[in-house]
N, C-alpha and C. Protein backbone atom coordinates (compact mmCIF):
# COMPACT_ATOMS: atom_id res chain seq x y z
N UNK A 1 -37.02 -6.80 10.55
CA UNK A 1 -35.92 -6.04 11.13
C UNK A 1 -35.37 -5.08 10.09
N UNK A 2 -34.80 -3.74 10.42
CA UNK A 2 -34.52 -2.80 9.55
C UNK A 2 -33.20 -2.84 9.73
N UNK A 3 -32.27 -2.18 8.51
CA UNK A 3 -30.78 -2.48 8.83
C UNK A 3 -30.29 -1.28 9.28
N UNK A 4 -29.62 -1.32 9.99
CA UNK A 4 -29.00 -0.06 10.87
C UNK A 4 -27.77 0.49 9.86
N UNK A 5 -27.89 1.29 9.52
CA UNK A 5 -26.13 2.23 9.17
C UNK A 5 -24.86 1.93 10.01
N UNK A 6 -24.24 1.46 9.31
CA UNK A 6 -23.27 1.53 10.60
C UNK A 6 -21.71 1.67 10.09
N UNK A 7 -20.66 2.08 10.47
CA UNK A 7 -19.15 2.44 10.02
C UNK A 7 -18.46 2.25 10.85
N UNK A 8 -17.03 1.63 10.59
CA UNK A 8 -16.04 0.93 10.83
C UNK A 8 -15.34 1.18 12.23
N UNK A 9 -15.87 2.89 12.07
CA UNK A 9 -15.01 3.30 13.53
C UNK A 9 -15.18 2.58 14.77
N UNK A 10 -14.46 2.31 15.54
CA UNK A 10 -14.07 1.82 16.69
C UNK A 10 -14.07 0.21 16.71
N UNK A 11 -14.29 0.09 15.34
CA UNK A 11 -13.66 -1.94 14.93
C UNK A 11 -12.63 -1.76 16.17
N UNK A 12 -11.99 -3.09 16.96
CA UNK A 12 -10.62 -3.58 17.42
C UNK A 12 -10.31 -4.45 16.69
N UNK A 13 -9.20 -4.49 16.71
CA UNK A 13 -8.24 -6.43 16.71
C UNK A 13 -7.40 -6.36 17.45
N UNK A 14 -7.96 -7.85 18.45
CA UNK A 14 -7.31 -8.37 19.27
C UNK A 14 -6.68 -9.53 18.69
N UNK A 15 -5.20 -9.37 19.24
CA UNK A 15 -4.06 -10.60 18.81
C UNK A 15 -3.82 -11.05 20.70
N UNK A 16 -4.71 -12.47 20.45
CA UNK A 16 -4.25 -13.03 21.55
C UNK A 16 -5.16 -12.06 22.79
N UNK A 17 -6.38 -11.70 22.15
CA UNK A 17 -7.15 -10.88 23.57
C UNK A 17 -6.17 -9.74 23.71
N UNK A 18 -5.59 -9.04 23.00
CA UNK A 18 -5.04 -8.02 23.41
C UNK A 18 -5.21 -7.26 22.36
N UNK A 19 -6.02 -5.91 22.91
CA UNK A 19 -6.31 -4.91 21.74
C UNK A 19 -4.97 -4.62 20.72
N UNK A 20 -4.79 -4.52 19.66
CA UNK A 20 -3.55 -4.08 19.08
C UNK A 20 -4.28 -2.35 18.33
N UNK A 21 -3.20 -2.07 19.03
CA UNK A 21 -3.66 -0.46 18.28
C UNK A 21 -2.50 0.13 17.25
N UNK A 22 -2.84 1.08 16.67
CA UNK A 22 -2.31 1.97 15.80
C UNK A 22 -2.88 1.22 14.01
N UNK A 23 -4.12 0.63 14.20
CA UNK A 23 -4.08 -0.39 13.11
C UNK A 23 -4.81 1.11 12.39
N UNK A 24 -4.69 0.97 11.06
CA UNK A 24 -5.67 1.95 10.33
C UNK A 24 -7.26 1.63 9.73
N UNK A 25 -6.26 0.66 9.21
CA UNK A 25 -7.84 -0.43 9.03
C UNK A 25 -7.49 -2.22 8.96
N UNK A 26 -8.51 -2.44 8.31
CA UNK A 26 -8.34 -4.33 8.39
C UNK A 26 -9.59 -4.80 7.52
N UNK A 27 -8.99 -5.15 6.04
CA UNK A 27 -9.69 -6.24 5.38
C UNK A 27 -9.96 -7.47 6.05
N UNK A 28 -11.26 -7.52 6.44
CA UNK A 28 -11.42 -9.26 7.00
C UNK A 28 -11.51 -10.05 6.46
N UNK A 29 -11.63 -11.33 6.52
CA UNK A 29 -11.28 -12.68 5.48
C UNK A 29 -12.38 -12.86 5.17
N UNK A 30 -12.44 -13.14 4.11
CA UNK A 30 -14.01 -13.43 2.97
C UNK A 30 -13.93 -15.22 3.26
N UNK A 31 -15.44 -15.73 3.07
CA UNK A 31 -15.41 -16.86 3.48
C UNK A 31 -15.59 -17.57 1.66
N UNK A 32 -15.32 -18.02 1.15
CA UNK A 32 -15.54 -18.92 0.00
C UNK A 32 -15.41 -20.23 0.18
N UNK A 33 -16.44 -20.66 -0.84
CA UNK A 33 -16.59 -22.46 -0.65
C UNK A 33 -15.86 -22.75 -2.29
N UNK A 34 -15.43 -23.88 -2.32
CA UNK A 34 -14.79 -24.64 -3.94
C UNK A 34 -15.93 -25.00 -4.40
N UNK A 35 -16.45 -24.37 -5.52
CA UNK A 35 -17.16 -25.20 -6.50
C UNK A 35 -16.62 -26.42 -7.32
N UNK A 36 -17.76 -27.22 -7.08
CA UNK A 36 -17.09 -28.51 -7.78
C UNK A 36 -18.60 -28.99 -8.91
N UNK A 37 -17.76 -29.33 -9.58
CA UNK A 37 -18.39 -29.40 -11.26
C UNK A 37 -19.66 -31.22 -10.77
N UNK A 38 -21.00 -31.38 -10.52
CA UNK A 38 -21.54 -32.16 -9.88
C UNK A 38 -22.66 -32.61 -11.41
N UNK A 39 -22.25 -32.30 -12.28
CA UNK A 39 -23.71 -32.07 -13.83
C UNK A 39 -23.45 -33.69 -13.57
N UNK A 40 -24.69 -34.17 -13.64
CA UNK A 40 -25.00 -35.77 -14.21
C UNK A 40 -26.11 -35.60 -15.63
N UNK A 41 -25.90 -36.53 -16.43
CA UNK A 41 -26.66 -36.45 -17.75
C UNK A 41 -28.25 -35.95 -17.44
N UNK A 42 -28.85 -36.61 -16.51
CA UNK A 42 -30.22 -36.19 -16.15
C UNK A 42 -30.58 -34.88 -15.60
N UNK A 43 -29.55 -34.20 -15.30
CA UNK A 43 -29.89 -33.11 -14.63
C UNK A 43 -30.21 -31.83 -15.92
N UNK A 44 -31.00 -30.57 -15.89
CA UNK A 44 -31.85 -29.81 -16.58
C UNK A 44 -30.65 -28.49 -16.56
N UNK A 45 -30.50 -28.34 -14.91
CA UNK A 45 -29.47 -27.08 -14.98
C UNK A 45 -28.23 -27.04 -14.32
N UNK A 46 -27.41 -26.74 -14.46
CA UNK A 46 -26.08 -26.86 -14.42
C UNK A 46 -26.02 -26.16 -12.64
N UNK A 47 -25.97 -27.05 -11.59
CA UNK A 47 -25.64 -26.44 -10.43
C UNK A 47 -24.68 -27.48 -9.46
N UNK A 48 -23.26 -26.13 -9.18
CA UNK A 48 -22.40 -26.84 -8.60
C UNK A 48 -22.47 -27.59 -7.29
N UNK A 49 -21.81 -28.46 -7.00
CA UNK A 49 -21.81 -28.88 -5.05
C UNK A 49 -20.69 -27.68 -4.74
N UNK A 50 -21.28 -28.09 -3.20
CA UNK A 50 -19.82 -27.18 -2.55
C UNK A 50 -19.05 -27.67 -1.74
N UNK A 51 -18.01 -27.78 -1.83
CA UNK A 51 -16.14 -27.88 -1.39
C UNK A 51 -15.88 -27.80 -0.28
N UNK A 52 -14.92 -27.74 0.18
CA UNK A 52 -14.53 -27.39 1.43
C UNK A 52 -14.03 -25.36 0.88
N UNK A 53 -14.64 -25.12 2.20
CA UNK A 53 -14.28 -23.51 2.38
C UNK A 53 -12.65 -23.30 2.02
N UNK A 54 -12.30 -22.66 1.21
CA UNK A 54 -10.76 -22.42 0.97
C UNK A 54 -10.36 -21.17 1.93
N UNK A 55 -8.49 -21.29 1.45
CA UNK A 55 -7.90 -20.07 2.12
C UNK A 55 -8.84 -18.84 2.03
N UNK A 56 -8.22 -17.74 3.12
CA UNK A 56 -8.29 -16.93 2.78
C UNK A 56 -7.36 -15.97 3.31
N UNK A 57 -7.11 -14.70 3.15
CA UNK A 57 -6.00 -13.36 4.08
C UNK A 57 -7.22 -12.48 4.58
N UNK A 58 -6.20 -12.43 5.66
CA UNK A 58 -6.58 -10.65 6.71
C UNK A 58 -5.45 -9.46 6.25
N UNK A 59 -6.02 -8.58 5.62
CA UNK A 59 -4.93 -7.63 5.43
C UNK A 59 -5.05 -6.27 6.55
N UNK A 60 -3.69 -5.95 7.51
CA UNK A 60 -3.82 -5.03 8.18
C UNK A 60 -2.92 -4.09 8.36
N UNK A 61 -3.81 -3.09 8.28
CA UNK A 61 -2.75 -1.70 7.85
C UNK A 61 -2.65 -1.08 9.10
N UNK A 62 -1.48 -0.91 9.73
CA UNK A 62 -0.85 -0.10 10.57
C UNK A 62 0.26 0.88 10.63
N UNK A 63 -0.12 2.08 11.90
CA UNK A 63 1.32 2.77 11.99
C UNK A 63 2.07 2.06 12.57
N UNK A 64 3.65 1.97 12.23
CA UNK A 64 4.18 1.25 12.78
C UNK A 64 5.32 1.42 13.89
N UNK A 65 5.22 0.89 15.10
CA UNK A 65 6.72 1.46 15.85
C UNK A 65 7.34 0.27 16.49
N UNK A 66 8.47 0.00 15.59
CA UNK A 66 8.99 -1.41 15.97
C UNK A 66 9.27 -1.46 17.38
N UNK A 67 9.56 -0.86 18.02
CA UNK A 67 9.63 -0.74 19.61
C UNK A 67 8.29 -1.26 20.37
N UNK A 68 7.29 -1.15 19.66
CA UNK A 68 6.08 -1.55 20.11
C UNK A 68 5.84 -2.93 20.68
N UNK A 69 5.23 -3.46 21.83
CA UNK A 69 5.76 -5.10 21.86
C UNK A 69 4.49 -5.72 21.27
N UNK A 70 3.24 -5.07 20.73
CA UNK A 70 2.59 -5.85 20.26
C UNK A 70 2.65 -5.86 18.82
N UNK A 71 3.23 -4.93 17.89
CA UNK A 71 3.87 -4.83 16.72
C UNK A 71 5.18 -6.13 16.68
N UNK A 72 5.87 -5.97 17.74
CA UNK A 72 6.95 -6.84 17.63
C UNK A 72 6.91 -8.67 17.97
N UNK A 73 5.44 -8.68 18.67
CA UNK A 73 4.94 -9.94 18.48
C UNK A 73 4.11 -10.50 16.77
N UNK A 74 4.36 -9.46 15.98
CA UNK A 74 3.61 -9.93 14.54
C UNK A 74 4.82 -10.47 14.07
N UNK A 75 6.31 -9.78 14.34
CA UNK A 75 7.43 -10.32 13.83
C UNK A 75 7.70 -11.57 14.13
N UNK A 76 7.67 -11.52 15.82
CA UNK A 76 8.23 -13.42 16.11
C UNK A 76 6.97 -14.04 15.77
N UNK A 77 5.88 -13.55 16.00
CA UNK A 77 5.40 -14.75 14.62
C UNK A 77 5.44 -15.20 13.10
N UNK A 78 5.87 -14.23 13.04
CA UNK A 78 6.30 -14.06 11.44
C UNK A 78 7.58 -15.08 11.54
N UNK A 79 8.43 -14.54 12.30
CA UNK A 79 9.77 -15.51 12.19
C UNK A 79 10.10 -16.92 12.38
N UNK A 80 8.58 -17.30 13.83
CA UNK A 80 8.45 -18.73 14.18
C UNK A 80 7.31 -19.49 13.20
N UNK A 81 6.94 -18.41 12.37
CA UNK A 81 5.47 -19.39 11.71
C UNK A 81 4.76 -19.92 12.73
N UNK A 82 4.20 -19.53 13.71
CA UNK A 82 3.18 -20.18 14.32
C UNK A 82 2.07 -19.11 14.10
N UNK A 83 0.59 -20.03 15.19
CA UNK A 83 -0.45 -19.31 14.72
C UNK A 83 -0.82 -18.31 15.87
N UNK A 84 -1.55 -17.18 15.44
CA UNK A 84 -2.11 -16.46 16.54
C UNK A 84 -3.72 -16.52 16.27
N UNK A 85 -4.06 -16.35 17.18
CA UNK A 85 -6.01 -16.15 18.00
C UNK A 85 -5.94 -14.35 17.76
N UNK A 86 -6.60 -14.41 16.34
CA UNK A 86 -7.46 -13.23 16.60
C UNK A 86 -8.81 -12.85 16.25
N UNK A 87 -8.88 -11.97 16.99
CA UNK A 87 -10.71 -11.68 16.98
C UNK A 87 -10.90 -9.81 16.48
N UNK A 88 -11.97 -9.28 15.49
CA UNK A 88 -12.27 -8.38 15.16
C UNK A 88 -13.40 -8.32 15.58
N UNK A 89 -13.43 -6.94 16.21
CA UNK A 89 -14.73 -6.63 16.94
C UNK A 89 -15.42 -5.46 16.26
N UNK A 90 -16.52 -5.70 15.98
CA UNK A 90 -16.81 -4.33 15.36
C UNK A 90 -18.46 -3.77 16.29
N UNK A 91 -18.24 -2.69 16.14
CA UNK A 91 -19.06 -2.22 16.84
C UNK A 91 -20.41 -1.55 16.42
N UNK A 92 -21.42 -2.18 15.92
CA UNK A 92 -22.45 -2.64 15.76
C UNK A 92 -23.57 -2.40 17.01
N UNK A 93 -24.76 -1.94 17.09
CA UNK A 93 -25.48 -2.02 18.17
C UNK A 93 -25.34 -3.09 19.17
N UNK A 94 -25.11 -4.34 18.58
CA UNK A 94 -24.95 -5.50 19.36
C UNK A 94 -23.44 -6.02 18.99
N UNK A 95 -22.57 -6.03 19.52
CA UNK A 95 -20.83 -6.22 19.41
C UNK A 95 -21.00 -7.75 18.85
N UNK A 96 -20.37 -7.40 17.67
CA UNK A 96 -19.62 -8.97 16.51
C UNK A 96 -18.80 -8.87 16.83
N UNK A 97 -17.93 -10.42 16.66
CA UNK A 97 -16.73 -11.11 17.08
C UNK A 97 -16.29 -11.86 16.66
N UNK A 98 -16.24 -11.91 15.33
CA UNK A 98 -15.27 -13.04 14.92
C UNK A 98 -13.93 -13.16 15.29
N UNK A 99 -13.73 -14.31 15.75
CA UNK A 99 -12.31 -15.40 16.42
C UNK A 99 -12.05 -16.35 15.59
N UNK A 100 -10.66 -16.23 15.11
CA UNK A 100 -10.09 -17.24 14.68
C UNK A 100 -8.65 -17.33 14.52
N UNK A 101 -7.84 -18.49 13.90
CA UNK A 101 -6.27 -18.48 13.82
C UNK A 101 -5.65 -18.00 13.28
N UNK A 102 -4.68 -17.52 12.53
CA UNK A 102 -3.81 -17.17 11.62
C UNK A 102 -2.55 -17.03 11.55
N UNK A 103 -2.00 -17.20 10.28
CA UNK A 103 -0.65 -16.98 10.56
C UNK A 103 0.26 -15.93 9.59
N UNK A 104 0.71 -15.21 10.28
CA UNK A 104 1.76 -14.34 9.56
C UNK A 104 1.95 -14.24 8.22
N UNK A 105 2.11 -14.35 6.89
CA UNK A 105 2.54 -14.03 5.89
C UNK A 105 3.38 -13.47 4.95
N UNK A 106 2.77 -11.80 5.29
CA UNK A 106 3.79 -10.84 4.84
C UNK A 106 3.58 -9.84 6.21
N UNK A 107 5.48 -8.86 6.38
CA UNK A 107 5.14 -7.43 6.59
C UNK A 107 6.17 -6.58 5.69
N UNK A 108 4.82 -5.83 5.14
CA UNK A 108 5.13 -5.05 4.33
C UNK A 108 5.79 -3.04 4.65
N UNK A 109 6.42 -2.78 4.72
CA UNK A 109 6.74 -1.56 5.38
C UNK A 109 6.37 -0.55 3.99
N UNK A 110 5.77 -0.01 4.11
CA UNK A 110 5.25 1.27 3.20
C UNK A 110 6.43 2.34 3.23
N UNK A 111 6.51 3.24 1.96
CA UNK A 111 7.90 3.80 1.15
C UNK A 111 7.86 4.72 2.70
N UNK A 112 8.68 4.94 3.10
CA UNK A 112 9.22 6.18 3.85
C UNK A 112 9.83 8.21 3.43
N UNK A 113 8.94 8.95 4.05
CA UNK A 113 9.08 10.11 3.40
C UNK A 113 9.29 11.32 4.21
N UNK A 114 9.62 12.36 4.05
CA UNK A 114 9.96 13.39 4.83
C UNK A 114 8.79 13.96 5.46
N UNK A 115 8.75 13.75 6.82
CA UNK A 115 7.40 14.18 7.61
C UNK A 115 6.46 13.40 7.60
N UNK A 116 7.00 11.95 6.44
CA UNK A 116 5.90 11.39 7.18
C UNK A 116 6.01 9.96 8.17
N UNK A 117 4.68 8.92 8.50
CA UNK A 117 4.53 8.10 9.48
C UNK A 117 5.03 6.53 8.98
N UNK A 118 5.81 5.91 10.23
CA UNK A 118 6.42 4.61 9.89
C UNK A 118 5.03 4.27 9.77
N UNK A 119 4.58 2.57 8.56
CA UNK A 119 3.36 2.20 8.12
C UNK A 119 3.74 1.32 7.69
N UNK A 120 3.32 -0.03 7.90
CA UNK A 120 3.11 -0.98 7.16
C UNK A 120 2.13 -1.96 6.87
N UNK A 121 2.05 -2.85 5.82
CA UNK A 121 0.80 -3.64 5.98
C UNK A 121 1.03 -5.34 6.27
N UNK A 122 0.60 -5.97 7.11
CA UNK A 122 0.69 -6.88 7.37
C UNK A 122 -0.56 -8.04 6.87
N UNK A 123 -0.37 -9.22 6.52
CA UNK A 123 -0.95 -9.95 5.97
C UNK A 123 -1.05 -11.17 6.75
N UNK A 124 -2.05 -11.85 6.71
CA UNK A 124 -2.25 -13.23 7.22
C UNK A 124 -3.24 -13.75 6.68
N UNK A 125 -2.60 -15.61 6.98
CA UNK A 125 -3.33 -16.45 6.21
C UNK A 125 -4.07 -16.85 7.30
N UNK A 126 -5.62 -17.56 7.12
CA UNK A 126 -6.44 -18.08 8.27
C UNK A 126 -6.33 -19.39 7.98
N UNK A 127 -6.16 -19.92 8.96
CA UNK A 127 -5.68 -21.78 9.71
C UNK A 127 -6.52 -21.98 10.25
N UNK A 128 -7.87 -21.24 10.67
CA UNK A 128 -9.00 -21.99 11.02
C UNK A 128 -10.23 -21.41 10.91
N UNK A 129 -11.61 -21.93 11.18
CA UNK A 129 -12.72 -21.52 10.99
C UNK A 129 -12.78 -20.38 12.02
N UNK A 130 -14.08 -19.59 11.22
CA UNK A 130 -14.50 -18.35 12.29
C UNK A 130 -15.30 -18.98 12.94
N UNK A 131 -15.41 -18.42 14.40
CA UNK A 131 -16.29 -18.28 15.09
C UNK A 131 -17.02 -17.29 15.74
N UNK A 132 -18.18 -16.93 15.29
CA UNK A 132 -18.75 -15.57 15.41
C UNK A 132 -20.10 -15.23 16.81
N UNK A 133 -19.26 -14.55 17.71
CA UNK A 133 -19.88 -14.39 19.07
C UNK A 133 -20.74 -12.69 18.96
N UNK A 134 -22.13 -12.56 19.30
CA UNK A 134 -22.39 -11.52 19.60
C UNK A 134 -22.79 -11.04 21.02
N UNK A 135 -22.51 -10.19 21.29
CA UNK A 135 -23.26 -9.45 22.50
C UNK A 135 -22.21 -8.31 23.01
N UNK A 136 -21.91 -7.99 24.23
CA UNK A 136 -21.04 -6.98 24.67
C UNK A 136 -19.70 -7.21 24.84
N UNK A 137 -18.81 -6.46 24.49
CA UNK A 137 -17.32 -6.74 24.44
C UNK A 137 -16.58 -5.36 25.60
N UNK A 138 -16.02 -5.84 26.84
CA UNK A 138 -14.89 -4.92 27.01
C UNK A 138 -14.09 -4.37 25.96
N UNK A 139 -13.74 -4.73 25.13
CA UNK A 139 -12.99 -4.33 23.92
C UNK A 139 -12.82 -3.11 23.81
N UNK A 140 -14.61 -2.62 23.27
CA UNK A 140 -14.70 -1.47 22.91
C UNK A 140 -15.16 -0.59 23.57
N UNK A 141 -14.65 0.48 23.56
CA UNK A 141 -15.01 1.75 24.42
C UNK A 141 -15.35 2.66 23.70
């Protein structure tokens, strides 16, 4: 199989199955395992076991318009600490989907300036494993 080129445009994130727009972009969560130190005297080369998968953040950059009600659902979660279901879709010949939990962290509001756009970046921690679906998504258009 040959690897296709492919760029970011028309990624979604859905919070809760609901497209959220005005996002600019979105660091997705890197998966890492804990190395754990496993050397017994007999062994020749030094190779770790692996851990349980640790934290990780989603960082997402948006314009922002607090009036917005799906902007203003990042807040009451932010405020209740609970988790939300989201999924990034990226658009790929064949539509990826990773789904999973998260919860709120930070929102960060970016400096404000003459002429220019409300922006902030929002952060979340993941509370659960991905689960990664391919094939066709309404999502994207």
């Amino acid at each position: 199989m040959t690897a296709v080129k492919q760029i970011a445009h028309g990624t979604v994130l859905n919070v809760a199955t609901t497209p959220h727009e005005l996002v600019i972009g979105i660091t997705p969560p890197p998966r890492i395992r804990q190395e754990i130190d496993g050397t017994a005297l007999a062994d020749t080369l030094e190779v770790p076991l692996l851990g349980i998968e640790q934290k990780s953040e989603i960082v997402v950059n948006q314009f922002w318009d607090p009036g917005d009600a799906n902007h203003h659902a990042l807040d009451t979660a932010f405020d209740a600490k609970t988790n939300l279901t989201l999924q990034i879709v990226t658009p790929h010949t064949v539509h990826v989907t990773d789904e999973f939990t998260a919860k709120v962290t930070k929102l960060e509001p970016e400096e404000l300036t003459v002429g220019g756009a409300f922006k902030r970046k929002v952060t979340l921690v993941r509370t659960g494993a991905i689960t990664r679906t391919e094939g066709s998504s309404s999502s994207i258009t």
